[in-house]
Structures are given as structure tokens and as C-alpha cells.
PDB file of N, CA and C in Angstrom:
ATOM      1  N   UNK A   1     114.288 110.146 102.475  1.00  0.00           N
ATOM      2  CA  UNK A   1     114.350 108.786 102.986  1.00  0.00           C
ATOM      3  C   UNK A   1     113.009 108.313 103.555  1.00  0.00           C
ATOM      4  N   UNK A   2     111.969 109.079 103.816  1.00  0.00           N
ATOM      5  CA  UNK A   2     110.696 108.674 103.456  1.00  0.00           C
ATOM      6  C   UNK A   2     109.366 109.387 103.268  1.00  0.00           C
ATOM      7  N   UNK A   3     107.941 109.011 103.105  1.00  0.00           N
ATOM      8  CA  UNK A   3     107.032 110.012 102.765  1.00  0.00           C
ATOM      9  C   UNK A   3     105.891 109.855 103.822  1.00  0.00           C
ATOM     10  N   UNK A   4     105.385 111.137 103.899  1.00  0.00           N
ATOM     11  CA  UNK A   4     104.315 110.323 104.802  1.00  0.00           C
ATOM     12  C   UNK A   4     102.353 110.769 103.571  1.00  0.00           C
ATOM     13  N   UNK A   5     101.477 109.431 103.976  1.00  0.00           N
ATOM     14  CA  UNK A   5     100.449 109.253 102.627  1.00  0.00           C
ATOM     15  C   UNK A   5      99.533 109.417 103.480  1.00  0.00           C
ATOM     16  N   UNK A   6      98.850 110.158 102.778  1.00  0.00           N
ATOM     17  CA  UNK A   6      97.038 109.886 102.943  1.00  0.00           C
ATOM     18  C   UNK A   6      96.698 109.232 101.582  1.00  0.00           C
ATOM     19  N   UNK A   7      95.873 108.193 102.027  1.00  0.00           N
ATOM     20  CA  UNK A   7      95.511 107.323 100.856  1.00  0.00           C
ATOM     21  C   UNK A   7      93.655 106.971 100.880  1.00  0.00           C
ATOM     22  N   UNK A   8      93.201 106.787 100.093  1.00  0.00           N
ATOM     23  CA  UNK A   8      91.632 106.481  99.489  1.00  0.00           C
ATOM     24  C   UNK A   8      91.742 105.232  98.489  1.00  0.00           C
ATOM     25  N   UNK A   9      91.552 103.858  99.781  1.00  0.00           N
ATOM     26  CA  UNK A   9      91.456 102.492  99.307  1.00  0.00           C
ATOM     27  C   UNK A   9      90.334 102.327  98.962  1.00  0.00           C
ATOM     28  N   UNK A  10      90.103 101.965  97.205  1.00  0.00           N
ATOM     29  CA  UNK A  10      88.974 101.512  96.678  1.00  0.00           C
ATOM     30  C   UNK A  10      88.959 100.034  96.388  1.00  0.00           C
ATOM     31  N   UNK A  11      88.550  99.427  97.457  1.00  0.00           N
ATOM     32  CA  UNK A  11      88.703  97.917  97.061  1.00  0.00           C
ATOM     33  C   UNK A  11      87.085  97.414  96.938  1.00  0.00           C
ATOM     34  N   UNK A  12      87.429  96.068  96.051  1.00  0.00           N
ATOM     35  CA  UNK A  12      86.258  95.279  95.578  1.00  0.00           C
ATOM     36  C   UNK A  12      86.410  93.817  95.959  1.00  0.00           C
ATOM     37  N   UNK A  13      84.616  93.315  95.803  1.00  0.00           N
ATOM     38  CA  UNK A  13      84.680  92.026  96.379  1.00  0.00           C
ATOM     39  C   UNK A  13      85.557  91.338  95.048  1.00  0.00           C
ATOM     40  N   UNK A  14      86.865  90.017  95.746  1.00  0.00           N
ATOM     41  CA  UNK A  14      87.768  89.625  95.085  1.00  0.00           C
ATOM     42  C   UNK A  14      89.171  89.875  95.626  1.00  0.00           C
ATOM     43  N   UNK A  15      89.016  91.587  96.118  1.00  0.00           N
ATOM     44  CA  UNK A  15      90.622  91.936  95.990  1.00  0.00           C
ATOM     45  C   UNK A  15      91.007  91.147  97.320  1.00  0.00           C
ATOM     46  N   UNK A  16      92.111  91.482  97.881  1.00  0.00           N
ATOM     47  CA  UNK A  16      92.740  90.632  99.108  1.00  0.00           C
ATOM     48  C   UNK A  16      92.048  91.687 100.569  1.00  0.00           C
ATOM     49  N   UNK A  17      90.800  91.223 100.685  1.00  0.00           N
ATOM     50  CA  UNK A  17      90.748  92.152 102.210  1.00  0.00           C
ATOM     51  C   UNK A  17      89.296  92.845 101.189  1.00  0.00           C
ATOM     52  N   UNK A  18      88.685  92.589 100.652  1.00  0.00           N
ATOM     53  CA  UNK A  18      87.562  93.628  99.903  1.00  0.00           C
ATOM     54  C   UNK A  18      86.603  92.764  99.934  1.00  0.00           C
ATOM     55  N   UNK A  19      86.544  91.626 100.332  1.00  0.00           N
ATOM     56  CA  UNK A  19      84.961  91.381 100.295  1.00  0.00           C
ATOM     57  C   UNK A  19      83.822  92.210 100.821  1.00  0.00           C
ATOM     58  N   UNK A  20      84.368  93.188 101.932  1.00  0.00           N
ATOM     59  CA  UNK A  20      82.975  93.883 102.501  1.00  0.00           C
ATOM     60  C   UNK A  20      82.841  95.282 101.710  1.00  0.00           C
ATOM     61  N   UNK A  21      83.905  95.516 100.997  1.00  0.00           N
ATOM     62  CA  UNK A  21      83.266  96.759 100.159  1.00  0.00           C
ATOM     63  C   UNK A  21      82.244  96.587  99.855  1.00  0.00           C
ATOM     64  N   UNK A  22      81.399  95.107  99.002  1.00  0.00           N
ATOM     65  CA  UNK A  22      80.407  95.367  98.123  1.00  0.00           C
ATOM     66  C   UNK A  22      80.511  95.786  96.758  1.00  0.00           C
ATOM     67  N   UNK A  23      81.725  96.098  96.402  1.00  0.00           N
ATOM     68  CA  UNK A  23      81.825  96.950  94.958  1.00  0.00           C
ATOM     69  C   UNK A  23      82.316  95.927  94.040  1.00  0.00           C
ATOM     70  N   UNK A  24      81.891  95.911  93.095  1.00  0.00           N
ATOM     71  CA  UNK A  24      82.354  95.196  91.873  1.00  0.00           C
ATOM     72  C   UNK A  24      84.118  95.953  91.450  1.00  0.00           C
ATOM     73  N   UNK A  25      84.751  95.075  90.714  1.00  0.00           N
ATOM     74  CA  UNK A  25      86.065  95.339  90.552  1.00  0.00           C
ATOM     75  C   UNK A  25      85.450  96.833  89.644  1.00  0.00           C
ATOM     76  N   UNK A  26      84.468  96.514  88.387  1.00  0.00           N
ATOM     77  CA  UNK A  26      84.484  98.405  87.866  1.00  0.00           C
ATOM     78  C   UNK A  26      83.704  99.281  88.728  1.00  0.00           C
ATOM     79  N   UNK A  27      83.188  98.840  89.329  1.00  0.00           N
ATOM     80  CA  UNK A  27      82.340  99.481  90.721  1.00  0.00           C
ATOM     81  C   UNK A  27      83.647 100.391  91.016  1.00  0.00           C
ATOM     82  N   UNK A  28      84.570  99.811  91.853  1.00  0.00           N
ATOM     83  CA  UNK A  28      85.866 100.076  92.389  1.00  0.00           C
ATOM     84  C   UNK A  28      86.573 101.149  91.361  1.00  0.00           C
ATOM     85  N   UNK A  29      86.698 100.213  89.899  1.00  0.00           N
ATOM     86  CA  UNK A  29      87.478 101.489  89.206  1.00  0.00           C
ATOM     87  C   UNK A  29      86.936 102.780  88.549  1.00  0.00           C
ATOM     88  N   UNK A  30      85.698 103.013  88.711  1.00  0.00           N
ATOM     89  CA  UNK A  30      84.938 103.790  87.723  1.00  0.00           C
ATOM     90  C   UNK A  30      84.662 105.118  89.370  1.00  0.00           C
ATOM     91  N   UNK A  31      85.311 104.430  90.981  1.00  0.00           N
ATOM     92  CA  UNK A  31      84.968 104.895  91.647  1.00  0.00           C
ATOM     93  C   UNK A  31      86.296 105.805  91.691  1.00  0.00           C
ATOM     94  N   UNK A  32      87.263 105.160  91.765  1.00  0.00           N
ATOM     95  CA  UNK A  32      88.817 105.422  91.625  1.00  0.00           C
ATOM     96  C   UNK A  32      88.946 106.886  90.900  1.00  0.00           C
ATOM     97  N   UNK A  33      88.613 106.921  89.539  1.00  0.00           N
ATOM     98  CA  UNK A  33      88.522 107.727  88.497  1.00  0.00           C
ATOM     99  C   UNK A  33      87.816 109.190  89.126  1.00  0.00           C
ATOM    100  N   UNK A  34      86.385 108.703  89.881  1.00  0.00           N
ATOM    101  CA  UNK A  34      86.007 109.902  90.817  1.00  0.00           C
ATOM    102  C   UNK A  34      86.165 110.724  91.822  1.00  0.00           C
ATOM    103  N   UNK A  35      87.016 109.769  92.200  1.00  0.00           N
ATOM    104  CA  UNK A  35      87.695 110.337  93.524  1.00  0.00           C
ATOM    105  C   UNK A  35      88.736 111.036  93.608  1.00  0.00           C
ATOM    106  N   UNK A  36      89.337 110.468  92.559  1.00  0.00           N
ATOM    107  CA  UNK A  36      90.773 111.604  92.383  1.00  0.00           C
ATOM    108  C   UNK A  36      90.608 112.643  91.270  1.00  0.00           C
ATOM    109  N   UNK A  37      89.596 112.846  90.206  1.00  0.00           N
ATOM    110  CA  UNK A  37      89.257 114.130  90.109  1.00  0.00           C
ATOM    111  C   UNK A  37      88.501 115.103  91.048  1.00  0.00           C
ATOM    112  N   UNK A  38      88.014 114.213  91.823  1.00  0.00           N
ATOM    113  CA  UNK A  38      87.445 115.403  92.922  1.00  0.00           C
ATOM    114  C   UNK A  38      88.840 116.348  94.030  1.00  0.00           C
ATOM    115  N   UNK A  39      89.990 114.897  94.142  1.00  0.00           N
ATOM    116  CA  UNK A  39      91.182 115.325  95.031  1.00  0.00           C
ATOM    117  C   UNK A  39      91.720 115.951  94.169  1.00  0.00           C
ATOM    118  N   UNK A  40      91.914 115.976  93.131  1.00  0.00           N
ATOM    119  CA  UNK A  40      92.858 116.996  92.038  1.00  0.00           C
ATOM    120  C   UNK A  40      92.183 118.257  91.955  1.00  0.00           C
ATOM    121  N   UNK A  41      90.668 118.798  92.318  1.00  0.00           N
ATOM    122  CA  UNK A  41      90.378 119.566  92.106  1.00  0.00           C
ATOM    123  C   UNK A  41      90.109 120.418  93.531  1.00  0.00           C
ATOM    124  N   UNK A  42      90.659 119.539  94.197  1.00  0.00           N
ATOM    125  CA  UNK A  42      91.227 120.319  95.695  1.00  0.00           C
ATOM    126  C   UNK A  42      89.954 119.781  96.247  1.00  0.00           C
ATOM    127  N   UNK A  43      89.065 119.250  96.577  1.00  0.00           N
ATOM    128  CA  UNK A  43      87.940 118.794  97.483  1.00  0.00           C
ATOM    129  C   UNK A  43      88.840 118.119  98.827  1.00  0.00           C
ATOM    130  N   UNK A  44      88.380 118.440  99.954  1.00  0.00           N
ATOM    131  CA  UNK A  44      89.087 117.846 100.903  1.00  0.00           C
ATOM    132  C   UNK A  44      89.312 116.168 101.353  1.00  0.00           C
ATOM    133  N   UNK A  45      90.386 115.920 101.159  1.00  0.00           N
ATOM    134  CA  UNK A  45      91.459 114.564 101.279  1.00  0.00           C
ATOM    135  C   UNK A  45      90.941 113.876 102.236  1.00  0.00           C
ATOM    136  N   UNK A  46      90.950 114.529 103.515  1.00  0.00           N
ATOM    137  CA  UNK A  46      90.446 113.730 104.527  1.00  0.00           C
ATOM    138  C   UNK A  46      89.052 113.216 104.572  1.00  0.00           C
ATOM    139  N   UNK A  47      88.253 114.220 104.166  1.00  0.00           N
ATOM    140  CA  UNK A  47      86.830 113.632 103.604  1.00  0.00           C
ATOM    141  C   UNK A  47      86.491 112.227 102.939  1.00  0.00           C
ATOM    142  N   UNK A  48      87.755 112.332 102.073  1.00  0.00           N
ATOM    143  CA  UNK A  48      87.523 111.235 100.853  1.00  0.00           C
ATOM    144  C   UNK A  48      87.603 110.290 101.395  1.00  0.00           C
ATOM    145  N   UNK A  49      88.705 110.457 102.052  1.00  0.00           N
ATOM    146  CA  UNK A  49      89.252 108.699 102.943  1.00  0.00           C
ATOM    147  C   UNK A  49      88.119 108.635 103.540  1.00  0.00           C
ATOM    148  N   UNK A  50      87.519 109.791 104.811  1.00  0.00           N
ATOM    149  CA  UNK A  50      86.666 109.336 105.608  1.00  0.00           C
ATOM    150  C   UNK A  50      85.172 108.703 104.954  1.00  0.00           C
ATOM    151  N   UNK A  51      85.148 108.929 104.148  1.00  0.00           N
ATOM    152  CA  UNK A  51      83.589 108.525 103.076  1.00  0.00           C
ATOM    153  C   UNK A  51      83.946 107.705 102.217  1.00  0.00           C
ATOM    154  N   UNK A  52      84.960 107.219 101.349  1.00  0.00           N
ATOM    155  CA  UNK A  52      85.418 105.875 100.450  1.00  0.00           C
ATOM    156  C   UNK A  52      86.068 104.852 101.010  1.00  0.00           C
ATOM    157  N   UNK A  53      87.020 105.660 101.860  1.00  0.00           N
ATOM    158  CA  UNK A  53      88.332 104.231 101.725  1.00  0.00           C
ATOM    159  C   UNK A  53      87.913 103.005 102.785  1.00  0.00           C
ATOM    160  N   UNK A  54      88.023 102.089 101.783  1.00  0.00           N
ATOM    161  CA  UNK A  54      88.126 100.724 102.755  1.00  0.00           C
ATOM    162  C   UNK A  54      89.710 100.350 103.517  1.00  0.00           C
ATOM    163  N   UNK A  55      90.188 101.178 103.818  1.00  0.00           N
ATOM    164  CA  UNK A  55      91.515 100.619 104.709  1.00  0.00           C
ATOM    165  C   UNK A  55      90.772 100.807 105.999  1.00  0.00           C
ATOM    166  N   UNK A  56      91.294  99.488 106.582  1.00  0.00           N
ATOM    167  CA  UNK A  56      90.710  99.188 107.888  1.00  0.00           C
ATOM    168  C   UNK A  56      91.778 100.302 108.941  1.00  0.00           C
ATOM    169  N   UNK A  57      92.683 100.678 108.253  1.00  0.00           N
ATOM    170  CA  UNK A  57      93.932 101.163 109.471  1.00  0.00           C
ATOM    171  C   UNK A  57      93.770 102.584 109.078  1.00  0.00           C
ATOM    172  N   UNK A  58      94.516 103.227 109.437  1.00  0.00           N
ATOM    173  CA  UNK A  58      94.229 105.085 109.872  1.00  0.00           C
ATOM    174  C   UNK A  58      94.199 105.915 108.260  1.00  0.00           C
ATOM    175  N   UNK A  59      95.027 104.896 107.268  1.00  0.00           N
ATOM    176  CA  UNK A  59      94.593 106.114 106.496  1.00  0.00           C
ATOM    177  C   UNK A  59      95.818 106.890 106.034  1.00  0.00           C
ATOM    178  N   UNK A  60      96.411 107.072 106.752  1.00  0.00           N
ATOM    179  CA  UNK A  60      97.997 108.434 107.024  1.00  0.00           C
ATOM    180  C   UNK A  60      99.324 107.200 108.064  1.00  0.00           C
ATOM    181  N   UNK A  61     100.172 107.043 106.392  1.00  0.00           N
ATOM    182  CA  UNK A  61     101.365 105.867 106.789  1.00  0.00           C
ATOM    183  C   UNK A  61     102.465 107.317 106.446  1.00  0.00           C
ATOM    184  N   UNK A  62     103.268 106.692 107.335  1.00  0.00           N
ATOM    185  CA  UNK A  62     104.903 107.128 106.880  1.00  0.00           C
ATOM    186  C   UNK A  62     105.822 106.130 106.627  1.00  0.00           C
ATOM    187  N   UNK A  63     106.173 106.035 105.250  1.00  0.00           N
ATOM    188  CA  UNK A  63     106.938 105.072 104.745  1.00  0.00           C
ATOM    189  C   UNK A  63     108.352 105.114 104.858  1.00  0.00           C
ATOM    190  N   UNK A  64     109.339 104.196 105.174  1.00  0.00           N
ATOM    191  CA  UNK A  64     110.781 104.933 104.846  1.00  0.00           C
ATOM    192  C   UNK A  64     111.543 103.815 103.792  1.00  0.00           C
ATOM    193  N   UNK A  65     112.470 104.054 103.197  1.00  0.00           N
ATOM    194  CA  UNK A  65     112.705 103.148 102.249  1.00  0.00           C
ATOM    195  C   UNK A  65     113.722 101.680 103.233  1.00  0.00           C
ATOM    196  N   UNK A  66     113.620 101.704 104.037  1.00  0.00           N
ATOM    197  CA  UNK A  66     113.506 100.510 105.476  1.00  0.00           C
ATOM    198  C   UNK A  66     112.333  99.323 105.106  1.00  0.00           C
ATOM    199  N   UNK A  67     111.214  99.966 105.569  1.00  0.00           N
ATOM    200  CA  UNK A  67     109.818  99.508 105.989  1.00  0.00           C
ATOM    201  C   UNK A  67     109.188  99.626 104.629  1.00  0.00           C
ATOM    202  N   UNK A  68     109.467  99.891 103.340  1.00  0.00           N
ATOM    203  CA  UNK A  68     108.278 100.385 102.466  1.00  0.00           C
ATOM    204  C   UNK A  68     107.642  99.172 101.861  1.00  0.00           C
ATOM    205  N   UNK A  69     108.599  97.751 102.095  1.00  0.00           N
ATOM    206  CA  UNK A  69     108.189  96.131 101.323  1.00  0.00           C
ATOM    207  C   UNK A  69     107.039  95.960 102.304  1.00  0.00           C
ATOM    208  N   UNK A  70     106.872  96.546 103.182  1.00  0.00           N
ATOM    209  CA  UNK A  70     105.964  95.986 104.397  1.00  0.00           C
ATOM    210  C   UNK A  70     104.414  96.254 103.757  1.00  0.00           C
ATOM    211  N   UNK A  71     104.490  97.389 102.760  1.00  0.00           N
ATOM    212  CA  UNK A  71     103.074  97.644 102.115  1.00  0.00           C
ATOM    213  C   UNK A  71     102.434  97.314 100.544  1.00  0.00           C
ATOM    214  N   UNK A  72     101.969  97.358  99.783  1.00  0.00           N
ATOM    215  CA  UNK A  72     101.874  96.964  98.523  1.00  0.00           C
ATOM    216  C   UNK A  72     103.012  97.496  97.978  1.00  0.00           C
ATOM    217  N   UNK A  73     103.216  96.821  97.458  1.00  0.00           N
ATOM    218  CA  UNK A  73     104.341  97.423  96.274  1.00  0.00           C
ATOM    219  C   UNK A  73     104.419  98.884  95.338  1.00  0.00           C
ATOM    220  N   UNK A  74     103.230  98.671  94.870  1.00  0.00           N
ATOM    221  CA  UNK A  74     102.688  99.736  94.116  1.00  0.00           C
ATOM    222  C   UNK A  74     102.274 101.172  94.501  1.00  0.00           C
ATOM    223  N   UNK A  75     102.120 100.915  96.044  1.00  0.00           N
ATOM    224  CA  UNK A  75     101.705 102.010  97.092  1.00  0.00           C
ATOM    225  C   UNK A  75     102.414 102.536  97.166  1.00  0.00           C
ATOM    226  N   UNK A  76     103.907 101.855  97.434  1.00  0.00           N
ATOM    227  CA  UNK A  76     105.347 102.817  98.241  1.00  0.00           C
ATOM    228  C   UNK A  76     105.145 103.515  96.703  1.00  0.00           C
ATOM    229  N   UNK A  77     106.019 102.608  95.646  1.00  0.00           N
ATOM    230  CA  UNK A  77     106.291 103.351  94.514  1.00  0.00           C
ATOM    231  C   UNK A  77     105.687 104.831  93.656  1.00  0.00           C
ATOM    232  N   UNK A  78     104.493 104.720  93.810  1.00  0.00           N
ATOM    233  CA  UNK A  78     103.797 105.511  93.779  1.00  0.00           C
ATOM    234  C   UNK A  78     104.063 107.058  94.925  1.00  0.00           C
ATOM    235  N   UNK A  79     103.942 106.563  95.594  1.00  0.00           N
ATOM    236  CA  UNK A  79     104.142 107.444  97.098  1.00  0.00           C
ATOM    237  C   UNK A  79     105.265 107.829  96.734  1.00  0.00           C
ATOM    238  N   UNK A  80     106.462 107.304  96.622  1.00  0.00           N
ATOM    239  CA  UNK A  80     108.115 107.954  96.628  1.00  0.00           C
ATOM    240  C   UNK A  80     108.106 108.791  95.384  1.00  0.00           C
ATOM    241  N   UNK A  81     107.577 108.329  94.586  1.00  0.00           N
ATOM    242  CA  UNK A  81     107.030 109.177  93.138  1.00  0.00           C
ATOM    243  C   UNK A  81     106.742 110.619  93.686  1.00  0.00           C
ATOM    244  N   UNK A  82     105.466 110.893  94.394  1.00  0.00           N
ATOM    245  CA  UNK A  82     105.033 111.667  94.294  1.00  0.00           C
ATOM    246  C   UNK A  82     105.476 113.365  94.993  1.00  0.00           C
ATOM    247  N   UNK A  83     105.256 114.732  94.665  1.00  0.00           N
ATOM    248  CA  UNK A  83     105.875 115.515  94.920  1.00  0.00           C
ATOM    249  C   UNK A  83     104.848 115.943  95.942  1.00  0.00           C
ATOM    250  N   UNK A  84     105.479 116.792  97.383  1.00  0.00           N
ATOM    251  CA  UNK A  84     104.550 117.084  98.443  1.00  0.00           C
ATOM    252  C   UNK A  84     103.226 117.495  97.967  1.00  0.00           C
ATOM    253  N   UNK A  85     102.362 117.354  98.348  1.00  0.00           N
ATOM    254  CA  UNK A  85     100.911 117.795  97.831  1.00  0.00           C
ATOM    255  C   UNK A  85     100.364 117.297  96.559  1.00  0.00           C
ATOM    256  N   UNK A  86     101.083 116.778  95.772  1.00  0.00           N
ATOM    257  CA  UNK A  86     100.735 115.630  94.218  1.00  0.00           C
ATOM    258  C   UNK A  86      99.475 114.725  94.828  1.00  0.00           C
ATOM    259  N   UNK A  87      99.197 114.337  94.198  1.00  0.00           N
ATOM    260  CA  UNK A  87      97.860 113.027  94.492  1.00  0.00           C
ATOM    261  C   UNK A  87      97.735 112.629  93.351  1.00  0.00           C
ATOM    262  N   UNK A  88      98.294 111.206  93.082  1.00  0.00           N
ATOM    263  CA  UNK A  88      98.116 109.937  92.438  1.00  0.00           C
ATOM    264  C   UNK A  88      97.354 108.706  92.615  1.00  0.00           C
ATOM    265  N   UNK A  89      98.020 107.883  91.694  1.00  0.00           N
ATOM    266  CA  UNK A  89      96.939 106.308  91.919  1.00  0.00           C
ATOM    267  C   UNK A  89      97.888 105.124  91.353  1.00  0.00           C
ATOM    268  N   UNK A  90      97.972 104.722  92.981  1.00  0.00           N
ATOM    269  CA  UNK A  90      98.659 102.999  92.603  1.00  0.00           C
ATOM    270  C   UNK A  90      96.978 102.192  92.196  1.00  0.00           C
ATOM    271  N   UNK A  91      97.549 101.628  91.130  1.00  0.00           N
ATOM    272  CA  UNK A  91      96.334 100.918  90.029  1.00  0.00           C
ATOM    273  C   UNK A  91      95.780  99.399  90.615  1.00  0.00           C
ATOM    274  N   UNK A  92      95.172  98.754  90.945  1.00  0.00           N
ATOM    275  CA  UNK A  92      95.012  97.531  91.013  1.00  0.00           C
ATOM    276  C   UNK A  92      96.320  96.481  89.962  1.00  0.00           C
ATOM    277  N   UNK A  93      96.395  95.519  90.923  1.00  0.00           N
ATOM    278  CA  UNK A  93      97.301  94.923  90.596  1.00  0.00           C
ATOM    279  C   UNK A  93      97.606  93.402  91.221  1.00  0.00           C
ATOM    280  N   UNK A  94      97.278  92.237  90.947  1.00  0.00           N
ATOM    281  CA  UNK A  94      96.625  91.177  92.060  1.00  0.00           C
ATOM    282  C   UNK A  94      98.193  90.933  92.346  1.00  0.00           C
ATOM    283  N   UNK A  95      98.998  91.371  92.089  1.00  0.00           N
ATOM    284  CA  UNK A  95     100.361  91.041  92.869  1.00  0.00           C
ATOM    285  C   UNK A  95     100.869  91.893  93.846  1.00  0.00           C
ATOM    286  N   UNK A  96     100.811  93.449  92.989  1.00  0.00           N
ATOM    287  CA  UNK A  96     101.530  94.611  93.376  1.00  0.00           C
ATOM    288  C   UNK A  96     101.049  95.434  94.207  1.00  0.00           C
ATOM    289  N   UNK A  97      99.617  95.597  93.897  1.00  0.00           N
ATOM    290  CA  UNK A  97      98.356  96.145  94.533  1.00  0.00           C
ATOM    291  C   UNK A  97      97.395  95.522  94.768  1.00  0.00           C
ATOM    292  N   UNK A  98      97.302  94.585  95.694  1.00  0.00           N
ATOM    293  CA  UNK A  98      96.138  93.082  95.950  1.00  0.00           C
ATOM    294  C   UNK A  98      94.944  93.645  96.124  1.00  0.00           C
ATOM    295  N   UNK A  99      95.293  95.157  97.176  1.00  0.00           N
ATOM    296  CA  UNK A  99      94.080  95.406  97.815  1.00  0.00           C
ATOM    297  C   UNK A  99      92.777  96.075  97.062  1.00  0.00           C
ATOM    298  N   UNK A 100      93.301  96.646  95.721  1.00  0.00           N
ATOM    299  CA  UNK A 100      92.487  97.382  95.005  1.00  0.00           C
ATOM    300  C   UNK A 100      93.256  98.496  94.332  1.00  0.00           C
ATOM    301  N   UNK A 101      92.117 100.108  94.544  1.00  0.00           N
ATOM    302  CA  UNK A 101      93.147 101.048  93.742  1.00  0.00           C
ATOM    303  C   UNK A 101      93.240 101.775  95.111  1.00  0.00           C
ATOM    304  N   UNK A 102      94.383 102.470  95.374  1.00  0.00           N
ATOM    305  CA  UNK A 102      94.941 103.232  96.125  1.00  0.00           C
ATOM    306  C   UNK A 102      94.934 104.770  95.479  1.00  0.00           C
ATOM    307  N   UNK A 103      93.855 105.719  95.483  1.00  0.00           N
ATOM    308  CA  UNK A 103      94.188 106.951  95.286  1.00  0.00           C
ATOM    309  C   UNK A 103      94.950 107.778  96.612  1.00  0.00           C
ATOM    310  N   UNK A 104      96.317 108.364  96.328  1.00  0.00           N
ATOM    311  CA  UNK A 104      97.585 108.632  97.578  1.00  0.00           C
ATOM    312  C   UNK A 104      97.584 110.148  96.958  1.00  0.00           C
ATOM    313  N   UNK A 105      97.946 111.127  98.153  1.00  0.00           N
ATOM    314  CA  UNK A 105      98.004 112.385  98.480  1.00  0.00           C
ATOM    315  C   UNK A 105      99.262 112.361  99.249  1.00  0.00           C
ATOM    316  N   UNK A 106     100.738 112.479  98.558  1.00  0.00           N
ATOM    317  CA  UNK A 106     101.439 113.279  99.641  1.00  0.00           C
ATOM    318  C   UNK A 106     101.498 114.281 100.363  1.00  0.00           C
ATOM    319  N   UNK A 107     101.425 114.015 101.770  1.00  0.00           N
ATOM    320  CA  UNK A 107     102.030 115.020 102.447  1.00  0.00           C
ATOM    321  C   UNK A 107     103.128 115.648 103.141  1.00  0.00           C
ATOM    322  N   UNK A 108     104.101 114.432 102.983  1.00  0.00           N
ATOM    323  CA  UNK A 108     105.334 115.193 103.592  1.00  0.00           C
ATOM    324  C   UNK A 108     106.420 114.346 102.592  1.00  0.00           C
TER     325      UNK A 108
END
């Protein structure tokens, strides 16, 4: 009934909240692509966030299927998807995913 995420927001100038990245939308996705082969190949999670992600907020949400409309769409889905320790990617999406790409690491 819910998950809790570490996530690595790659947003670009355009997305909803990305003007100060600086990154071009393939800036953003060509960054996306790097980041989560580095997390798939076990490089440390918290690092990533702490050195990529543009989320202004902590980084580490616990979602429950209550509260999960409260975040991109694409984020929860992704997230409820995923199996403890999996690390995926909600995709850009100017509806679903406004903010950019979301590379997500479950942890619980």
C-alpha cells in the first residue's frame, strides 16, 4: 500500500520547474540514459541525486496509493512498478511527467 523512492530529477529549461537546470531537453535525456547505467551498475544512489537531481525537495518520498495523484503521474506508476532495490525511469512527459525524466530507485 505504498513505496518509499529515491529519485534523480533530470529536468530541462522548458519542463515545469527546469528553467535553472540549464540543460537542453537532450541535454536532460542523453543525461537520463547516464545516470541510470551508472545506478544499474550499483554506483551509489545517493550520490547521484546529490550531484544531478534538480528536485528542489529531499529526494526520498513515500508514496501510498492515498497521496500518490499528489506527484507526477508517471513517478507513482513507475515507483509501484518497481521491485525493492529495481531502479527505473519515469520518461518525460509534458502531462504525466512535466518535470522532466525521473530516474527512481526503490527502497522499500
Amino acid at each position: 500500500d505504498h513505496v518509499k523512492l529515491q529519485h534523480v530529477l533530470l529536468a530541462f529549461v522548458g519542463a515545469k520547474r527546469g528553467s535553472e537546470s540549464g540543460h537542453t531537453m537532450e541535454e536532460a535525456r542523453a543525461l537520463t540514459s547516464d545516470v541510470l547505467a551508472r545506478a544499474r551498475a550499483g554506483e551509489d544512489f545517493t550520490a547521484l541525486m546529490q550531484q544531478y537531481s534538480g528536485d528542489d525537495g529531499p529526494g526520498t518520498y513515500t508514496l501510498t496509493q492515498d497521496d500518490r495523484e499528489t506527484y507526477a503521474e508517471d513517478f507513482g506508476d513507475v515507483g509501484f512498478r518497481l521491485q525493492v532495490g529495481e531502479i527505473g525511469v519515469a520518461p518525460y512527459h509534458h502531462v504525466k511527467s512535466p518535470f522532466g525524466w525521473h530516474v527512481i530507485k526503490r527502497i522499500e
